[in-house]
Protein backbone atom coordinates (compact mmCIF):
# COMPACT_ATOMS: atom_id res chain seq x y z
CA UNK A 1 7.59 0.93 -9.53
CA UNK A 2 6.78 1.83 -5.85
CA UNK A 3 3.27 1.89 -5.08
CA UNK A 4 1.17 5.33 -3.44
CA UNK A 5 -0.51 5.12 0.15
CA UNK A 6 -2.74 7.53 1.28
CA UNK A 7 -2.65 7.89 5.22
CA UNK A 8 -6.17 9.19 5.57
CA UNK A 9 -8.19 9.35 8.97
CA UNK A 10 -10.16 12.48 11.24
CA UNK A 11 -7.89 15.29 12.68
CA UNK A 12 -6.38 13.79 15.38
CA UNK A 13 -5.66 10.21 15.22
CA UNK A 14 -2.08 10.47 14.94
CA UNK A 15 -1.96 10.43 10.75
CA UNK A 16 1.21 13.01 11.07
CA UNK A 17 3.04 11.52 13.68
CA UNK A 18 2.96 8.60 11.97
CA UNK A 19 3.88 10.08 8.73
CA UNK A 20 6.74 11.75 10.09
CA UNK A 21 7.64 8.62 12.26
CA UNK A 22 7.69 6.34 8.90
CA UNK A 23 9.44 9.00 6.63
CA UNK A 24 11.96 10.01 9.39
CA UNK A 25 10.97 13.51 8.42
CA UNK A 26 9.13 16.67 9.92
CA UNK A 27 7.78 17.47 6.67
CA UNK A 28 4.34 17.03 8.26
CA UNK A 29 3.47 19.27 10.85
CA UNK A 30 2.20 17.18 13.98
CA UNK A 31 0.30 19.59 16.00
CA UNK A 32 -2.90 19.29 18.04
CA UNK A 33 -5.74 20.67 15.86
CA UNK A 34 -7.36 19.87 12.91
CA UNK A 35 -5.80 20.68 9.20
CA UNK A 36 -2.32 20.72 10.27
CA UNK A 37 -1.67 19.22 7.07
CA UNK A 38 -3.67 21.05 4.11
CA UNK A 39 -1.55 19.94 1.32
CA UNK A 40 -0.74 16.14 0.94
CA UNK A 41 3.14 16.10 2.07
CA UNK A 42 4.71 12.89 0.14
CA UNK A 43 7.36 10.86 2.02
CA UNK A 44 9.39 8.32 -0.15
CA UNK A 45 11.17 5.20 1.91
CA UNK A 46 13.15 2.55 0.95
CA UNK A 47 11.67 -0.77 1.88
CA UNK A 48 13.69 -2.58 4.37
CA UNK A 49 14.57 -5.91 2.80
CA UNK A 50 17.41 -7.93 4.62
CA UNK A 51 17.98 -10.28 1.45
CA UNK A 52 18.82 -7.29 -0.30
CA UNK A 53 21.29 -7.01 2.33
CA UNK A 54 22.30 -10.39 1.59
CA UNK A 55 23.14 -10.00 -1.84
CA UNK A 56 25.26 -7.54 -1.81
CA UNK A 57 27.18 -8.75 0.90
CA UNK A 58 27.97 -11.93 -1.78
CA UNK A 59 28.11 -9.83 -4.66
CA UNK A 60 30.74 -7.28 -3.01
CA UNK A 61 28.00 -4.52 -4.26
CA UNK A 62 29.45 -0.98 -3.87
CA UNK A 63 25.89 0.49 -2.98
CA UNK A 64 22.75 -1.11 -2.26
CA UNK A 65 19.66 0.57 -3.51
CA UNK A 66 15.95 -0.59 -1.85
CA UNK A 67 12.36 -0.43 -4.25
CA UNK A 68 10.48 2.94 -2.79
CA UNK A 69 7.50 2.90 -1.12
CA UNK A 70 5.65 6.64 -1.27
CA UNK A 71 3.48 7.63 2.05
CA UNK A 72 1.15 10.43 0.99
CA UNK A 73 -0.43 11.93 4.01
CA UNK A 74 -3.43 13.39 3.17
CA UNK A 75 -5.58 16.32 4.84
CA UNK A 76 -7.94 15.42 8.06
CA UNK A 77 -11.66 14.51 6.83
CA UNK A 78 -14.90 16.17 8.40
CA UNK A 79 -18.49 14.77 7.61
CA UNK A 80 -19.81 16.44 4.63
CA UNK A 81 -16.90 16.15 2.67
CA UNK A 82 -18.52 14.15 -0.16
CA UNK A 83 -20.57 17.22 -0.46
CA UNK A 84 -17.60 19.59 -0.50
CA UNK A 85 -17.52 20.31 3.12
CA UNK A 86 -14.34 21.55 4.96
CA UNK A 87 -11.38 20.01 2.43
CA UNK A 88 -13.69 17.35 1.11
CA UNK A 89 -13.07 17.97 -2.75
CA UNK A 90 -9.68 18.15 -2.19
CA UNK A 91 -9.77 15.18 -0.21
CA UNK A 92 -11.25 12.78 -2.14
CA UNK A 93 -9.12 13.48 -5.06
CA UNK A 94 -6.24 12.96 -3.41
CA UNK A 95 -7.15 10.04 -2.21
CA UNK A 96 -7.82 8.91 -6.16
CA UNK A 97 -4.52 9.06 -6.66
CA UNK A 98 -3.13 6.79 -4.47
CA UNK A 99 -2.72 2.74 -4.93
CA UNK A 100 -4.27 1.91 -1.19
CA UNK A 101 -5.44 3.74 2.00
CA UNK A 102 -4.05 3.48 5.26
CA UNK A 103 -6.46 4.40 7.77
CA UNK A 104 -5.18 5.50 11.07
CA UNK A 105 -7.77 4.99 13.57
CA UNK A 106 -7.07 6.63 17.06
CA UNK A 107 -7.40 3.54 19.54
CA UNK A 108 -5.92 5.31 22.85
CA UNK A 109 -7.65 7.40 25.16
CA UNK A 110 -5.30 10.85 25.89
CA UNK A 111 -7.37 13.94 27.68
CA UNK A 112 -4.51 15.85 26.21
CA UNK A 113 -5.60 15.44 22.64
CA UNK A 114 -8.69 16.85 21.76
CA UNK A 115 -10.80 14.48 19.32
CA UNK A 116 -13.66 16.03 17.30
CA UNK A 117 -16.61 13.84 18.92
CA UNK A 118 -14.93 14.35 22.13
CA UNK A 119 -14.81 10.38 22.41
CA UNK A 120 -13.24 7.66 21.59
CA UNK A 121 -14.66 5.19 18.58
CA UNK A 122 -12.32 3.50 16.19
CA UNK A 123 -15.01 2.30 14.54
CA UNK A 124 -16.90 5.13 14.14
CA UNK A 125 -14.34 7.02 13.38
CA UNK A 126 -13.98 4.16 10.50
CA UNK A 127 -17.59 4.25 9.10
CA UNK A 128 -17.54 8.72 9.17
CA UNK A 129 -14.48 8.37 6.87
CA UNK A 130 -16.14 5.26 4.88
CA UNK A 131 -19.59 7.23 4.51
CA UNK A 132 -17.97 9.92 2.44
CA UNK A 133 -16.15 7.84 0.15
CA UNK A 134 -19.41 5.95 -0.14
CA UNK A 135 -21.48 8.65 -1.31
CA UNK A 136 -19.11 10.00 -3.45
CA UNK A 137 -18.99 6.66 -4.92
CA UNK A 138 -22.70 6.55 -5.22
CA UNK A 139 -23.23 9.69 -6.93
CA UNK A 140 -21.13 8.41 -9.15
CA UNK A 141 -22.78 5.34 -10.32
CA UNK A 142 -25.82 6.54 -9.75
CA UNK A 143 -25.33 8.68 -13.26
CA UNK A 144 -22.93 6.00 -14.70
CA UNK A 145 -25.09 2.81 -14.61
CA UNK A 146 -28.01 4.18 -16.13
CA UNK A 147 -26.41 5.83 -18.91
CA UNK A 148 -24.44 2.31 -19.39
CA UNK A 149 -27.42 0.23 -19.40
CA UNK A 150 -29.31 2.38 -21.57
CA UNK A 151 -26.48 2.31 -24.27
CA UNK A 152 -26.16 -1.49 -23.63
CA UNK A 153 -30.08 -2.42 -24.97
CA UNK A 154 -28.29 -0.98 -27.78
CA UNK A 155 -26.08 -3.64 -28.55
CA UNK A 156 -22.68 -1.80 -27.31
CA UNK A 157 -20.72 -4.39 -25.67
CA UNK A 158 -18.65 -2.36 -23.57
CA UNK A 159 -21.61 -0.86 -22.19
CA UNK A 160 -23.13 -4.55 -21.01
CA UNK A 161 -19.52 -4.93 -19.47
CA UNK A 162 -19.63 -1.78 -17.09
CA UNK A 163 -23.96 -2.04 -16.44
CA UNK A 164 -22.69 -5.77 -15.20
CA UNK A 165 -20.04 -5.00 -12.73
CA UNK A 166 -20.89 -1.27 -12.10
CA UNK A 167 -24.05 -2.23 -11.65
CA UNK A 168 -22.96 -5.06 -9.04
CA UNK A 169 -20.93 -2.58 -7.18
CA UNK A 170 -24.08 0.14 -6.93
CA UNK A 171 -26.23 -2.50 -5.44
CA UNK A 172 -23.32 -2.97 -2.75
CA UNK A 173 -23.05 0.88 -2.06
CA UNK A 174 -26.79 0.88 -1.69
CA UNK A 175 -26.61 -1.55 1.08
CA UNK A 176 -23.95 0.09 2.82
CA UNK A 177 -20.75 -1.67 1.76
CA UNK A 178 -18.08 -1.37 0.06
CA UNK A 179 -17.04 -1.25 -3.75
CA UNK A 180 -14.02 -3.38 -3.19
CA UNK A 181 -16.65 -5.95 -2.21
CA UNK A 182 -17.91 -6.36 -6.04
CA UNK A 183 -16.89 -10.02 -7.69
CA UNK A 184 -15.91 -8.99 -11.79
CA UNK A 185 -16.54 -12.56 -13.36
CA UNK A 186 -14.10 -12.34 -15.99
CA UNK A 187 -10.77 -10.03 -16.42
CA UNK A 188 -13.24 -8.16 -18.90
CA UNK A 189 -15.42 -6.77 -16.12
CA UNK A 190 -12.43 -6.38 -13.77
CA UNK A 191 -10.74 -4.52 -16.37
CA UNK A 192 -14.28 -1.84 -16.61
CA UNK A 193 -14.16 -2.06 -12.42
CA UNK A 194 -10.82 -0.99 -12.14
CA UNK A 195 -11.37 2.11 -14.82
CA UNK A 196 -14.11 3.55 -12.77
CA UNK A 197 -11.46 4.34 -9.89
CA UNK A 198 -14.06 4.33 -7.17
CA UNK A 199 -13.08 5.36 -3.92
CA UNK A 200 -14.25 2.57 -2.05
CA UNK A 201 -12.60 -0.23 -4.31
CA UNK A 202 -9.35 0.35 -3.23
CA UNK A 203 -7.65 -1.65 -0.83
CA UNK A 204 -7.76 -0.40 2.81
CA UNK A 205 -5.23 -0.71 5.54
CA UNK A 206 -6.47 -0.47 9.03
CA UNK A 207 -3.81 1.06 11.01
CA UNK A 208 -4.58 0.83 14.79
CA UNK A 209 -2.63 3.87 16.65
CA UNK A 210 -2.19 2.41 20.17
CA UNK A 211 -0.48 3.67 23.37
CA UNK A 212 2.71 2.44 24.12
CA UNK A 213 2.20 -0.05 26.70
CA UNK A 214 -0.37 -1.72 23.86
CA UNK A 215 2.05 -1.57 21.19
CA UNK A 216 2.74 -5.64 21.33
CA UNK A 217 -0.56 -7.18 21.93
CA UNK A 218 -3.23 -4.36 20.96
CA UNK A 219 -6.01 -3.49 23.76
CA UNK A 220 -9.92 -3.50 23.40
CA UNK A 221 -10.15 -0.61 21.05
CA UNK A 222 -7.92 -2.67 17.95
CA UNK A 223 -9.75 -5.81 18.93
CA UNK A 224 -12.62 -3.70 17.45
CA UNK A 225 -10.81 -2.97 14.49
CA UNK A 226 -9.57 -6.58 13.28
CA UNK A 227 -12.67 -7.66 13.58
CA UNK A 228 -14.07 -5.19 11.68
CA UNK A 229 -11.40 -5.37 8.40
CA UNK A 230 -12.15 -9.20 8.88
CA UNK A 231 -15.23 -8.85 8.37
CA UNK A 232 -15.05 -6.71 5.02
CA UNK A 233 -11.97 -7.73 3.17
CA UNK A 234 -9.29 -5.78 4.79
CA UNK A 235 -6.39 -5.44 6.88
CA UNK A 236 -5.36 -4.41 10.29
CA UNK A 237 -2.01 -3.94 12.00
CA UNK A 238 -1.38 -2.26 15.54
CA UNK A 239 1.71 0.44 15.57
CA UNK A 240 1.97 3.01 18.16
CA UNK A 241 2.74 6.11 16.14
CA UNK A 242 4.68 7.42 19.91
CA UNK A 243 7.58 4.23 19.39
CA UNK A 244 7.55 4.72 15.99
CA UNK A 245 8.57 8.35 16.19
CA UNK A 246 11.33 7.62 18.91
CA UNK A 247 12.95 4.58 16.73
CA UNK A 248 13.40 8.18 13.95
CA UNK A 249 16.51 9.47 15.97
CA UNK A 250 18.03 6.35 17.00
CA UNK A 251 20.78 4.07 15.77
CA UNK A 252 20.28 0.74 14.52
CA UNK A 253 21.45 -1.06 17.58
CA UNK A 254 19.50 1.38 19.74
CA UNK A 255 16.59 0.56 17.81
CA UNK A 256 16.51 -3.23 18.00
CA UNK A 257 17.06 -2.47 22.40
CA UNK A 258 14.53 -0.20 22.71
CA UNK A 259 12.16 -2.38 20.43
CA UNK A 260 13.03 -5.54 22.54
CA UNK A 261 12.52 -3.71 25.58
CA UNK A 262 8.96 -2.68 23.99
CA UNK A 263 8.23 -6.42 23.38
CA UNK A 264 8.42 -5.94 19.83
CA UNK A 265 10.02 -7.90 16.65
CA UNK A 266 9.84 -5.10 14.05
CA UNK A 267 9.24 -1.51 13.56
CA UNK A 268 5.97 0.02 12.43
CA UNK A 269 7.13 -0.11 8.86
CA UNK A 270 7.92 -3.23 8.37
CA UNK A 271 4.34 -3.80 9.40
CA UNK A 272 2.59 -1.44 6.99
CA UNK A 273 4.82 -2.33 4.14
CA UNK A 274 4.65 -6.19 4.70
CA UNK A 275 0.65 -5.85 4.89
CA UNK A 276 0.71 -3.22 1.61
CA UNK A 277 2.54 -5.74 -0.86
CA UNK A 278 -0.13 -7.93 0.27
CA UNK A 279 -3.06 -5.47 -0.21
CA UNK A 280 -1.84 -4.67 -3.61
CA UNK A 281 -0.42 -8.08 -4.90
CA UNK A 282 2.77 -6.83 -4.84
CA UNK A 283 6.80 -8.84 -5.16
CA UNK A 284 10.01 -8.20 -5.36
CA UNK A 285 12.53 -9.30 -8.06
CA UNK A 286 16.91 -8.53 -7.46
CA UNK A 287 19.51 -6.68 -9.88
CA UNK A 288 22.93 -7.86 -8.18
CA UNK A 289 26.40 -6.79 -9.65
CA UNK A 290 29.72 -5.09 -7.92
CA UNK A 291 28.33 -1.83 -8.58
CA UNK A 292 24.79 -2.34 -7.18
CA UNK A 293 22.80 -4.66 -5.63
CA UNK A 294 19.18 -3.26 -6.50
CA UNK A 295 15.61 -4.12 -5.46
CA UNK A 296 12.82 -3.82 -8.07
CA UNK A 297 8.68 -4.10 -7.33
CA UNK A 298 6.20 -5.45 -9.99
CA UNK A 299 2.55 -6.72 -9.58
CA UNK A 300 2.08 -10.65 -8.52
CA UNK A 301 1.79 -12.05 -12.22
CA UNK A 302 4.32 -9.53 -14.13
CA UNK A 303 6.37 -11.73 -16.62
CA UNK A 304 9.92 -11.14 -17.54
CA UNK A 305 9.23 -8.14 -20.09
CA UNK A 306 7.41 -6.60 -17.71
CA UNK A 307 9.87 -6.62 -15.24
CA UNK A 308 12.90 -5.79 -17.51
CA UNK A 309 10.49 -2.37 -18.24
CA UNK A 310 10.55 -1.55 -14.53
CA UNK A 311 14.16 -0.95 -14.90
CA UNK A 312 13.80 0.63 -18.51
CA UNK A 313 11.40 0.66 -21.52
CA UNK A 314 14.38 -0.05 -23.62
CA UNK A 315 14.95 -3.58 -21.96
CA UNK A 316 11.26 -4.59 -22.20
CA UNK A 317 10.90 -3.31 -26.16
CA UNK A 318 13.74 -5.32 -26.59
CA UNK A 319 13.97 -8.49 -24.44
CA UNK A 320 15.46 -11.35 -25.30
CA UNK A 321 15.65 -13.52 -22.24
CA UNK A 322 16.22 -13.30 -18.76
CA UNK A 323 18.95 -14.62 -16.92
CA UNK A 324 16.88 -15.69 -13.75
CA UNK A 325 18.52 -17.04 -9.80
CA UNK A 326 15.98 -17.91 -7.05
CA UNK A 327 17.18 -16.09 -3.98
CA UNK A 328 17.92 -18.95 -2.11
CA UNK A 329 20.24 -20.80 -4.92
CA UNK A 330 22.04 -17.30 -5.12
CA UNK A 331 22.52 -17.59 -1.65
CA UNK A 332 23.51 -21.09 -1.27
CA UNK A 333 25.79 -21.46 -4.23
CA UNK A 334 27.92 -18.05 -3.35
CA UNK A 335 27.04 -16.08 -6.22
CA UNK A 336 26.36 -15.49 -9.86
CA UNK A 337 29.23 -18.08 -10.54
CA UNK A 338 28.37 -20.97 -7.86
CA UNK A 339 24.56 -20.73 -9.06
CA UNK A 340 26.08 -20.91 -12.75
CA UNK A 341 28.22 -24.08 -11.59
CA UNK A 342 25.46 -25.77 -10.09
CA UNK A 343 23.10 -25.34 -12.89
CA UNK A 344 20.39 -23.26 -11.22
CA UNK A 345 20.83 -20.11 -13.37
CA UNK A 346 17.85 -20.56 -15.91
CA UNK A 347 17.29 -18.81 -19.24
CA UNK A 348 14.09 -17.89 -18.86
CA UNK A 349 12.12 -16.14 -22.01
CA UNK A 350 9.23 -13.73 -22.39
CA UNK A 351 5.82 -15.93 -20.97
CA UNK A 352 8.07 -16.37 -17.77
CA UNK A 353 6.32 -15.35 -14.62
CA UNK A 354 8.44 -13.49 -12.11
CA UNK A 355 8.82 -15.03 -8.65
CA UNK A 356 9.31 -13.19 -5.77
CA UNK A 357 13.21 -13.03 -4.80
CA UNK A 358 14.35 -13.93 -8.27
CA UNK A 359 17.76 -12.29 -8.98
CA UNK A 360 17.47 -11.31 -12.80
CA UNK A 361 19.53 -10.18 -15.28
CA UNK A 362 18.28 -9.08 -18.63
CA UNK A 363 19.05 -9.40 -22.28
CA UNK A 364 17.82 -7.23 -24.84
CA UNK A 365 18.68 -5.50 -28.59
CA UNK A 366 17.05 -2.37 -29.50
């Protein structure tokens, strides 16, 4: 499945640097002045997963193939763009098409690199972006929750559904906050909230572009920022888009030197994709045979059919049962065979809820 992220900011803050930096590509052109990128430029990477590594290594695997992850970076915002100023329509619906925003935030001060308030703010950088996708939001309910409330003194229950939650998450815009901020009270009203696709429901990512002497422990400017996502339901890493775009060219050894030198554990990435299965409830489940040792991504909750239909919609129309290893039996027992031996390869059937790491294999008659 993969999941879309829409690197979104102001001109400036680094969003194509980092794009290129996390796609090891130049398909984004990084230069110094606003709308460098006018078209969204899609990057797709595998997601680094060292028990996929693992499992091939036991399985003798001839390739190993990692779940994708899709960066979409998206065209520089100016204020007004809710109104259709600058790239604003074109904006905003590119920014409905993706799963969850990642919202570089420029939190270095460079005299080289010109920012459009000729200061540096994170956070209000932060609230210019969130105002537009506020309004637009409002505009929107503003004709919707009417219209649904009217129709629902008429009896129509799917009506009484969306002037409940809509109407929750109108009162929030009104007061300045977010749409992600709404509570549905049953899976009927989250069902409505997630059909009205507003801008400001979706899951946000703050990404704190630091210099690189901050890269490790942040500075005053990302302080800002955490505090600020922890304060409305979000998330906040620190990369420095500069080290991320020097790891592109180098080998793996080189990398893990130069990011020790750095003080670092892990590469940009890892961050961002570690706090985007989070964001968006995601997991991982294992295909493992000498041909391929293959990760898979579903939604926290998916059950066995709806994993099997990941890999085709043959498998999930006709599944039979799931032949199911936790990752850590796999490993311990040597294999397929050893976890067979030892009893710990379950038949699991259709109600079964994936776990994370589970190494599946799938039985189905069409």
């Amino acid at each position: 499945m993969g999941f879309r992220c829409g690197i979104v900011g102001l001109p400036n803050v680094g969003k194509s640097t980092l794009f290129n930096a996390l796609t090891e590509t130049q398909a984004a052109q990084a230069a110094n002045y606003p709308f460098c990128t006018i078209e969204p430029n899609v990057g797709q990477v595998g997601v680094p997963d060292p028990r996929l590594d693992k499992l091939a290594e036991i399985a003798g695997s001839q390739k190993i193939i990692p779940t994708q992850l899709s960066f979409v970076d998206i065209a520089g915002l100016v204020r007004g763009a809710s109104k259709g100023e600058g790239l604003g329509n074109q904006f905003l619906g590119n920014i409905r098409e993706v799963d969850a925003i990642i919202h570089v935030l420029r939190c270095f001060e460079n005299d080289d690199i010109q920012h459009v308030d000729n200061k540096v703010d994170p956070i209000a950088d932060a609230e210019t972006v969130e105002t537009e996708l506020l309004l637009s939001d409002l505009e929107s309910l503003e004709k919707r929750v009417p219209a649904a409330q009217k129709r629902a003194t008429g009896g129509d229950k799917e009506s009484k559904i969306a002037a409940s939650v809509l109407g929750q998450a109108l009162e929030l815009l009104r007061e300045g906050k977010p749409a992600r901020l709404t509570e549905p009270r049953d899976e009927e009203e989250a069902r409505v909230f997630r059909q009205a696709q507003l801008l400001t429901a979706k899951p946000v990512l703050y990404v704190c572009n630091v210099e690189e002497e901050a890269a490790a422990e942040g500075n005053e400017f990302s302080k800002r920022v955490f505090e600020k996502a922890a304060a409305e339901n979000a998330t906040a890493v620190i990369v420095s888009a500069a080290i991320e775009a020097e790891l592109g060219g180098m080998e793996a050894d080189e990398r893990l030197m130069f990011l020790e030198e750095m003080g670092l554990h892990e590469a940009g990435l890892a961050q961002i994709i570690r706090a985007g299965y989070e964001l968006l409830d995601l997991l991982t489940f294992f295909t493992v045979g000498p041909k391929e040792a293959r990760a898979w991504t579903v939604h926290k909750g998916a059950k066995a059919p709806d994993a099997a239909g990941e890999i085709h919609t043959d498998m999930q129309r006709g599944f039979i049962r799931a032949e199911t290893i936790a990752y850590e039996d796999f490993v311990a027992l040597g294999g397929e065979s050893g976890a067979k031996e030892g009893g710990k390869l379950r038949q699991e059937g259709k109600d079964y809820v994936v776990r994370d790491g589970d190494v599946m294999h799938f039985k189905f008659n069409v």
